[in-house]
N, C-alpha and C. Protein backbone atom coordinates (compact mmCIF):
# COMPACT_ATOMS: atom_id res chain seq x y z
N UNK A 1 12.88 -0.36 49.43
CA UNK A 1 13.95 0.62 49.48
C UNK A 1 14.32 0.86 50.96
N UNK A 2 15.40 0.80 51.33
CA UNK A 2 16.16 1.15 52.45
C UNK A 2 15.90 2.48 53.28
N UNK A 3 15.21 2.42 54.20
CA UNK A 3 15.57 3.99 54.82
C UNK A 3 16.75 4.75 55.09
N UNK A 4 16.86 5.74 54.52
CA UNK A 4 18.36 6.79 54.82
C UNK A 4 18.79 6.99 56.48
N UNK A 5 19.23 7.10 56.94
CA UNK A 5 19.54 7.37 58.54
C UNK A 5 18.69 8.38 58.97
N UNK A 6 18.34 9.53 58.25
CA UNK A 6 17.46 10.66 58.80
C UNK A 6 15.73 9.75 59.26
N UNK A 7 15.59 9.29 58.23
CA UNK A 7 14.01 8.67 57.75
C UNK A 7 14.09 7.45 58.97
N UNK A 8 15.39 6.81 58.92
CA UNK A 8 15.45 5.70 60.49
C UNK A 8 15.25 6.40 61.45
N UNK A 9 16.03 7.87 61.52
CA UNK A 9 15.84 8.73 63.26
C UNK A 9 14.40 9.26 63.62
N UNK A 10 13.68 9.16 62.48
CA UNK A 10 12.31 9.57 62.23
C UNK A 10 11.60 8.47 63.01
N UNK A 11 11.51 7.63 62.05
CA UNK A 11 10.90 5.99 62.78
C UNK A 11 10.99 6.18 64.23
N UNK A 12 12.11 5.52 64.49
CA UNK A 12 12.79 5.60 66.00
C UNK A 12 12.37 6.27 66.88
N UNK A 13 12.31 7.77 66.64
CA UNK A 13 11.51 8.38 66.95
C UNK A 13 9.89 8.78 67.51
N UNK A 14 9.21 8.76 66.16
CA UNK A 14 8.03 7.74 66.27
C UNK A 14 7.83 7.00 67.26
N UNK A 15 8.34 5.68 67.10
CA UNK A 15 8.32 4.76 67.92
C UNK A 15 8.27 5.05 69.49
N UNK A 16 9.60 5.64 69.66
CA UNK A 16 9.97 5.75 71.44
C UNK A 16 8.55 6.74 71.44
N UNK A 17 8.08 7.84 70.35
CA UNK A 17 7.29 8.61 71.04
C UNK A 17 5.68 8.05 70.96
N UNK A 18 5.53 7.22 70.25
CA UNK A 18 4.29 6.29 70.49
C UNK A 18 4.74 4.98 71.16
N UNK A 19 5.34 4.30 72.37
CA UNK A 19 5.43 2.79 72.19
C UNK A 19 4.56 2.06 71.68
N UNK A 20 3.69 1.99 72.16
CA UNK A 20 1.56 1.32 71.85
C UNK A 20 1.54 1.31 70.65
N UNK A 21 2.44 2.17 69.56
CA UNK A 21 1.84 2.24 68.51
C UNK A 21 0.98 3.75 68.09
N UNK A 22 1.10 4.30 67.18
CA UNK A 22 0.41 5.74 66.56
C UNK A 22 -1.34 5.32 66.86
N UNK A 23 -1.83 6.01 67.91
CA UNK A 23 -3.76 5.96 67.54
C UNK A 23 -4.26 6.42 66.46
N UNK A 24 -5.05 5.99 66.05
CA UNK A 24 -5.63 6.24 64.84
C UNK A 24 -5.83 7.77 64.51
N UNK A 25 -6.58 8.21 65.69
CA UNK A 25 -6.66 9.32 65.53
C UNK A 25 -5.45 10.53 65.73
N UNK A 26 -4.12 9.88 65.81
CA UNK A 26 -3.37 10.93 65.41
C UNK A 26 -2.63 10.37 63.91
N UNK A 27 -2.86 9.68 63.38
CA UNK A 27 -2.51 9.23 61.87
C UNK A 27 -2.15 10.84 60.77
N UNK A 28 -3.79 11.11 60.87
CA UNK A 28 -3.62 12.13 60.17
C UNK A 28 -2.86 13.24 59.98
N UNK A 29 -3.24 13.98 61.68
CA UNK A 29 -2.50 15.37 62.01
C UNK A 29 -0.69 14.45 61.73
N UNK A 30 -0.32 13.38 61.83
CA UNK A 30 0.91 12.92 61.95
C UNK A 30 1.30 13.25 61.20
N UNK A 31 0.76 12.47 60.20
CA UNK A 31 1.35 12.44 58.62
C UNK A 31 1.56 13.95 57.79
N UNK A 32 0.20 14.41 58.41
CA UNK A 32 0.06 16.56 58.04
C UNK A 32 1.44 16.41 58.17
N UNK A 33 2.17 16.78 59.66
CA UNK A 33 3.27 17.20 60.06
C UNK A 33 4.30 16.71 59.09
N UNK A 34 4.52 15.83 58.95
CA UNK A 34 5.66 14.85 58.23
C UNK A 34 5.71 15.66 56.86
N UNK A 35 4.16 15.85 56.24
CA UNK A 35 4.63 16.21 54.81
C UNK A 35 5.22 17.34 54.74
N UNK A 36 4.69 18.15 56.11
CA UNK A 36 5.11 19.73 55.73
C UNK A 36 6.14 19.80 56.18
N UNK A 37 7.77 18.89 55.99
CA UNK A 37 8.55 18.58 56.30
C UNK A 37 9.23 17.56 55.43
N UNK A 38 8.83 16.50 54.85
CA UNK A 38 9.29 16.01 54.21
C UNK A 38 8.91 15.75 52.70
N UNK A 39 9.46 14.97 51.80
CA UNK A 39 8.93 14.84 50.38
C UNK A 39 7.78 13.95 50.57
N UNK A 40 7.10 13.62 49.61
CA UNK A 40 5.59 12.78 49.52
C UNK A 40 6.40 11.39 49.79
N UNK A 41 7.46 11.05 49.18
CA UNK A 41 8.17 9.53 48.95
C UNK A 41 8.60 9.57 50.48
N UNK A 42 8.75 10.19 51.15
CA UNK A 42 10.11 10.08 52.37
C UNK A 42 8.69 9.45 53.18
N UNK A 43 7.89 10.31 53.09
CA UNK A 43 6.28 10.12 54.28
C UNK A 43 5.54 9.14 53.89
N UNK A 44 5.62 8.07 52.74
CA UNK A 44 5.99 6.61 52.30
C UNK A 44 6.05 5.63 52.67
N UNK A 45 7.59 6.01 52.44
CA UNK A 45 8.69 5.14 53.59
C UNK A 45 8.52 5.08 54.53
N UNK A 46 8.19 6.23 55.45
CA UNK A 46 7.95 6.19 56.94
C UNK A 46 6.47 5.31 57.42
N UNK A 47 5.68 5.64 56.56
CA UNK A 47 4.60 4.86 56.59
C UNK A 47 4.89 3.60 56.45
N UNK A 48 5.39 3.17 55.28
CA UNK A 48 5.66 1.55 55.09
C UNK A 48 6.48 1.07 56.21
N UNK A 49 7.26 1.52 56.86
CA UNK A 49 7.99 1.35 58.08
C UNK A 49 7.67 0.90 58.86
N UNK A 50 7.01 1.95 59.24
CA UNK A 50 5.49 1.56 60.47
C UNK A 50 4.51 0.67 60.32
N UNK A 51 4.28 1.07 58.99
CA UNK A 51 2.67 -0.09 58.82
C UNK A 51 3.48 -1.74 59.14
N UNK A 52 4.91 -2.09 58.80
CA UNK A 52 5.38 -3.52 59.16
C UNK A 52 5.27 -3.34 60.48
N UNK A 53 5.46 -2.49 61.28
CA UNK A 53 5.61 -3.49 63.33
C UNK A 53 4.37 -3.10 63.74
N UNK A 54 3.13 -2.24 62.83
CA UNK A 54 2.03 -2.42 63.58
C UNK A 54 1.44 -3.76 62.89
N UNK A 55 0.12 -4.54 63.73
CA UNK A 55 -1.43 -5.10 63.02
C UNK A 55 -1.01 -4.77 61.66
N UNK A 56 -2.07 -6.00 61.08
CA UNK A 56 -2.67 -5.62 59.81
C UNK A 56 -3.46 -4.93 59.70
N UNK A 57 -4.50 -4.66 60.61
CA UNK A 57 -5.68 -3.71 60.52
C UNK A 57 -5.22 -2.60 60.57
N UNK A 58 -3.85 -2.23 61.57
CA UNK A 58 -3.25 -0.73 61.29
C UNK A 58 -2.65 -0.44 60.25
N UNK A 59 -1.97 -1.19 59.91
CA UNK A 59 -1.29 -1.29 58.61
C UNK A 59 -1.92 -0.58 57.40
N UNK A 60 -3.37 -1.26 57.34
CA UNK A 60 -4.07 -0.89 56.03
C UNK A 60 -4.34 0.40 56.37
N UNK A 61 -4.93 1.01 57.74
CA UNK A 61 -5.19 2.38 58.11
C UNK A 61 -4.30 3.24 57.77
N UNK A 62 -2.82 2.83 58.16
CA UNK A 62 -1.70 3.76 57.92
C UNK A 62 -1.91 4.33 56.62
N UNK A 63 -1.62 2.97 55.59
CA UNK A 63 -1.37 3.14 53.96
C UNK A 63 -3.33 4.01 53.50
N UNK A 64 -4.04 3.85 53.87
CA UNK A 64 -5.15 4.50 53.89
C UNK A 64 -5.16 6.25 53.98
N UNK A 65 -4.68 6.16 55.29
CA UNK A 65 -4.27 7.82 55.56
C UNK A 65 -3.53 8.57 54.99
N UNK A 66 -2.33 7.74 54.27
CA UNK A 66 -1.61 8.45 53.42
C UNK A 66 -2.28 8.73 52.10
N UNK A 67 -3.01 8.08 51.79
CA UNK A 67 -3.82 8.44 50.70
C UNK A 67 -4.90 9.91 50.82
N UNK A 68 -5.25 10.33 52.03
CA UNK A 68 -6.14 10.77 52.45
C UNK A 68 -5.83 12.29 53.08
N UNK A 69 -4.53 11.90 53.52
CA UNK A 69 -4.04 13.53 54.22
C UNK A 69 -4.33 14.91 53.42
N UNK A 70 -4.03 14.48 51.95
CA UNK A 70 -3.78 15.72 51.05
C UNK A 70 -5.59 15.90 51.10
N UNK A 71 -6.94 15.29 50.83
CA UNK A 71 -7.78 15.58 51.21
C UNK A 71 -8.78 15.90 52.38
N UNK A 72 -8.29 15.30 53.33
CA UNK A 72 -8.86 15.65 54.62
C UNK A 72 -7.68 16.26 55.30
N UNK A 73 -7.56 17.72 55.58
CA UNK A 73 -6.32 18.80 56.25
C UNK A 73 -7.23 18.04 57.54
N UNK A 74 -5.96 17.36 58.60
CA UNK A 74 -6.44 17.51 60.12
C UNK A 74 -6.98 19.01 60.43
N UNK A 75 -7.30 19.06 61.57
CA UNK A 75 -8.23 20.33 62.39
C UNK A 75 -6.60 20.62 63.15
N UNK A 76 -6.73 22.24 63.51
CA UNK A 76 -5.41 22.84 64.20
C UNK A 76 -5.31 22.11 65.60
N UNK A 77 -6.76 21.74 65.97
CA UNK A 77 -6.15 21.17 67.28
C UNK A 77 -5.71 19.63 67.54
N UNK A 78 -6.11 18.91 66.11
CA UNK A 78 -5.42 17.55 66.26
C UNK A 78 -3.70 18.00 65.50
N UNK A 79 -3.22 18.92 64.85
CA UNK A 79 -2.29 19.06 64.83
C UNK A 79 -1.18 19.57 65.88
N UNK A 80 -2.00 20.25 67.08
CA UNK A 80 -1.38 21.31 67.93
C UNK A 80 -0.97 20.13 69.35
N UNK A 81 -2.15 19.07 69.14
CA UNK A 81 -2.36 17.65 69.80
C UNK A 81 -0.91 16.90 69.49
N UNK A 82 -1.14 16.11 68.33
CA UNK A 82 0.51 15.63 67.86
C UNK A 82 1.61 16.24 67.94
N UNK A 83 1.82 17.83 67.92
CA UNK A 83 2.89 18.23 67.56
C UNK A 83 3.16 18.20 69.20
N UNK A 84 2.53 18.50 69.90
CA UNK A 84 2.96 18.23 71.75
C UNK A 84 3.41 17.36 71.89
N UNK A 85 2.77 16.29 71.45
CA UNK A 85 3.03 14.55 72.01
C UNK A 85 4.55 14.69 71.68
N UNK A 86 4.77 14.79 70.47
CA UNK A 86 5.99 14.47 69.39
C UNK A 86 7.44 15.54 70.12
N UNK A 87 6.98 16.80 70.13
CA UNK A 87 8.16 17.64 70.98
C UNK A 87 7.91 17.44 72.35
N UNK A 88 7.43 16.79 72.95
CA UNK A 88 7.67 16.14 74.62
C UNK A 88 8.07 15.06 74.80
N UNK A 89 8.83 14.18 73.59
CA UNK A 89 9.42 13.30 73.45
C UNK A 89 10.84 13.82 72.70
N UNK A 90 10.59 14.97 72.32
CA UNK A 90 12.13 15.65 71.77
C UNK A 90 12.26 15.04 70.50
N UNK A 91 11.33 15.57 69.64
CA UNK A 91 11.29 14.96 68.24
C UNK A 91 11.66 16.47 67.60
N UNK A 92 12.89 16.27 67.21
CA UNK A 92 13.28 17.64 66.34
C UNK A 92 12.42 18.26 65.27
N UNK A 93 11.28 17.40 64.67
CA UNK A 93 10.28 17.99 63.57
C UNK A 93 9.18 18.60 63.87
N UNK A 94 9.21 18.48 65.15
CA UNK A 94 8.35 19.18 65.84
C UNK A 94 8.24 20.32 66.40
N UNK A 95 8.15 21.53 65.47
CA UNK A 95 8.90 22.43 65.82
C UNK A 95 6.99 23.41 66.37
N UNK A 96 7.52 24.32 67.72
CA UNK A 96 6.39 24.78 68.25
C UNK A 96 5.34 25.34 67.55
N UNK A 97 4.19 25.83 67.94
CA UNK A 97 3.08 26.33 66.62
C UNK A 97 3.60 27.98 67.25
N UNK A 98 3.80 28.25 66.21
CA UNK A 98 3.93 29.71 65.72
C UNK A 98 2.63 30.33 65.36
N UNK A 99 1.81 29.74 65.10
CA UNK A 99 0.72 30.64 64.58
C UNK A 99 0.03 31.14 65.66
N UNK A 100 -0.16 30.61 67.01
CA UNK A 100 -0.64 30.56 67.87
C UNK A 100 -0.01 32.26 69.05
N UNK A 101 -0.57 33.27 69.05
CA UNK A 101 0.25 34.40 69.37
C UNK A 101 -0.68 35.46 70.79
């Protein structure tokens, strides 16, 4: 299935804001972010996206993690971690932590 233009600006995104590629260890808190933002199918797509221009070994990790997010909640500070990376690259989904006061 085709990505919609939003789900491409996502990627793209992504991308410019990882070049190297997503580390493993922000997979999780990533994907956290994405869902609490997008539908389960959209965070998918974005995965299947990605998992094609990384490795195979990342690949399987990606599609792994997505399996895994809804049971292992990242920790606030690997989320508070990604969500920096992601809005210091000017990723609009990245919106600041509010909880934090």
């Amino acid at each position: 299935m085709p990505l919609t233009p939003v789900l491409s600006s996502i990627v793209a995104w992504l991308r410019a804001g990882y070049p190297e590629g997503v580390p493993e260890t922000d997979y999780v808190p990533l994907f956290a972010l994405l869902a609490s933002q997008l539908t389960d199918d959209e965070v998918r797509l974005i995965a299947d996206e990605l998992a094609l221009s990384e490795n195979p070994a990342s690949a399987q990790v990606i599609r792994d993690t997505i399996e895994t997010v809804t049971d292992t909640p990242p920790s606030n500070a690997d989320i508070a971690r990604v969500r920096a990376h992601l809005a210091a690259g000017g990723w609009p989904l990245a919106a600041p932590d509010r909880t934090s006061s």
